[in-house]
Protein backbone atom coordinates (compact mmCIF):
# COMPACT_ATOMS: atom_id res chain seq x y z
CA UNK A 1 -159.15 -11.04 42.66
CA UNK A 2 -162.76 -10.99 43.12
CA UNK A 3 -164.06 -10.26 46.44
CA UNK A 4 -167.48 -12.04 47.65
CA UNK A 5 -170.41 -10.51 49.59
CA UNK A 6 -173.80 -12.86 50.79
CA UNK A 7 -176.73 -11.69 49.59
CA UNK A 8 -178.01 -9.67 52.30
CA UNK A 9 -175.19 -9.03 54.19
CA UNK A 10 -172.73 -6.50 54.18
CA UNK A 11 -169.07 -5.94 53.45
CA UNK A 12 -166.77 -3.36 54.49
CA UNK A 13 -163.86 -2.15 51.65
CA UNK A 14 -161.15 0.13 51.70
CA UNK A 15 -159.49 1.72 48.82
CA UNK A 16 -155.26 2.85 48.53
CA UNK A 17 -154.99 2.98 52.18
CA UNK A 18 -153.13 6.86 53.30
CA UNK A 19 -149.67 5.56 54.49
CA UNK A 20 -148.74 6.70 58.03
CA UNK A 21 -147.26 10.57 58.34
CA UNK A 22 -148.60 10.90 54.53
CA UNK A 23 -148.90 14.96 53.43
CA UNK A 24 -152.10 14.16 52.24
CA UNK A 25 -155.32 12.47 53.28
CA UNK A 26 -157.58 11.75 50.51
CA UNK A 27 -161.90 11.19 50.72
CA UNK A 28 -163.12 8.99 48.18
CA UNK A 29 -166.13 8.98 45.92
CA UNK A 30 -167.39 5.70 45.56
CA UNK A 31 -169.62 4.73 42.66
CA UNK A 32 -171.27 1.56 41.01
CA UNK A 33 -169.94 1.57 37.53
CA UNK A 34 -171.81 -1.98 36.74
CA UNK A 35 -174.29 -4.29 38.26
CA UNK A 36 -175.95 -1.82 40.11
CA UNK A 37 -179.42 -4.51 40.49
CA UNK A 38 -176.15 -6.55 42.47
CA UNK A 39 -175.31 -4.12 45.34
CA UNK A 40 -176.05 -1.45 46.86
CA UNK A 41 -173.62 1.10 48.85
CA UNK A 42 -175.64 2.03 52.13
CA UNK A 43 -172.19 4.41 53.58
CA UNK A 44 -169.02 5.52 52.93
CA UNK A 45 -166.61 7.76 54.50
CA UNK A 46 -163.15 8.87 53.59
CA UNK A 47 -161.53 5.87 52.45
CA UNK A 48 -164.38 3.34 53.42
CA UNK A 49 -167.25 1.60 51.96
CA UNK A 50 -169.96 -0.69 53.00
CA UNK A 51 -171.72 -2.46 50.19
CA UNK A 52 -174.92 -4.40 50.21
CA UNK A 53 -175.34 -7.73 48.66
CA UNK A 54 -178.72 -7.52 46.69
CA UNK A 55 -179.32 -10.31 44.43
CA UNK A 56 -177.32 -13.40 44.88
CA UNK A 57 -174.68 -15.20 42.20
CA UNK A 58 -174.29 -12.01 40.10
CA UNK A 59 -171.48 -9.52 39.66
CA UNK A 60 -171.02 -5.48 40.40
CA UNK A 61 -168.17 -3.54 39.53
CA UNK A 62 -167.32 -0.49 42.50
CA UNK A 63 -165.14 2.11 41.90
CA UNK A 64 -163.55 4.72 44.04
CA UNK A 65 -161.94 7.63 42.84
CA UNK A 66 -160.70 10.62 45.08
CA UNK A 67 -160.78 12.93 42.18
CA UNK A 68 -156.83 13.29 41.78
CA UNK A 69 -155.92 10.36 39.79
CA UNK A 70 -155.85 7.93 42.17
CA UNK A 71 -158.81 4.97 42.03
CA UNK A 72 -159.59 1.85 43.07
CA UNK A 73 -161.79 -0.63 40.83
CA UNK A 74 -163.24 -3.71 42.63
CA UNK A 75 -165.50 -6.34 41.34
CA UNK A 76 -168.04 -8.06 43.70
CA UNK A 77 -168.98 -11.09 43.31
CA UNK A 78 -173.01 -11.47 45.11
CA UNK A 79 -172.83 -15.24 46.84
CA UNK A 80 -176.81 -16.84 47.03
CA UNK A 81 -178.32 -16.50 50.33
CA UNK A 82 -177.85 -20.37 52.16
């Protein structure tokens, strides 16, 4: 589903968390494939992102890929500031 972020505030996502004692630890590179005007991705780290809502009641599609096949594609929904 959709996950919602209020314009001006700030989310925190994670993408295919690394199961415990896994081989391999993988560092994503996150990216706004759509909406771009919508959000804005102030920092990310390994398998985290924090995304910025920009304009309210629009939508933004992130991805994260860690460059092996593996990604994550999330759609943001940008709430209206109250």
């Amino acid at each position: 589903g959709e996950i919602f972020v209020v314009e001006g505030e700030t989310i925190t996502l994670i993408a295919e968390p690394i199961p415990a004692g896994s081989e391999f630890q993988y560092d994503f590179v996150w990216s706004i494939t759509e909406g771009s005007e919508y959000v804005e991705i102030v920092e990310y780290t390994g398998t985290t992102a924090t995304i910025l809502g920009i304009i309210g009641d629009h939508e933004a599609t992130i991805k994260a890929d860690d460059g092996n096949g593996l990604a994550a594609t999330i759609t943001i929904t940008v709430e209206p500031l109250k």
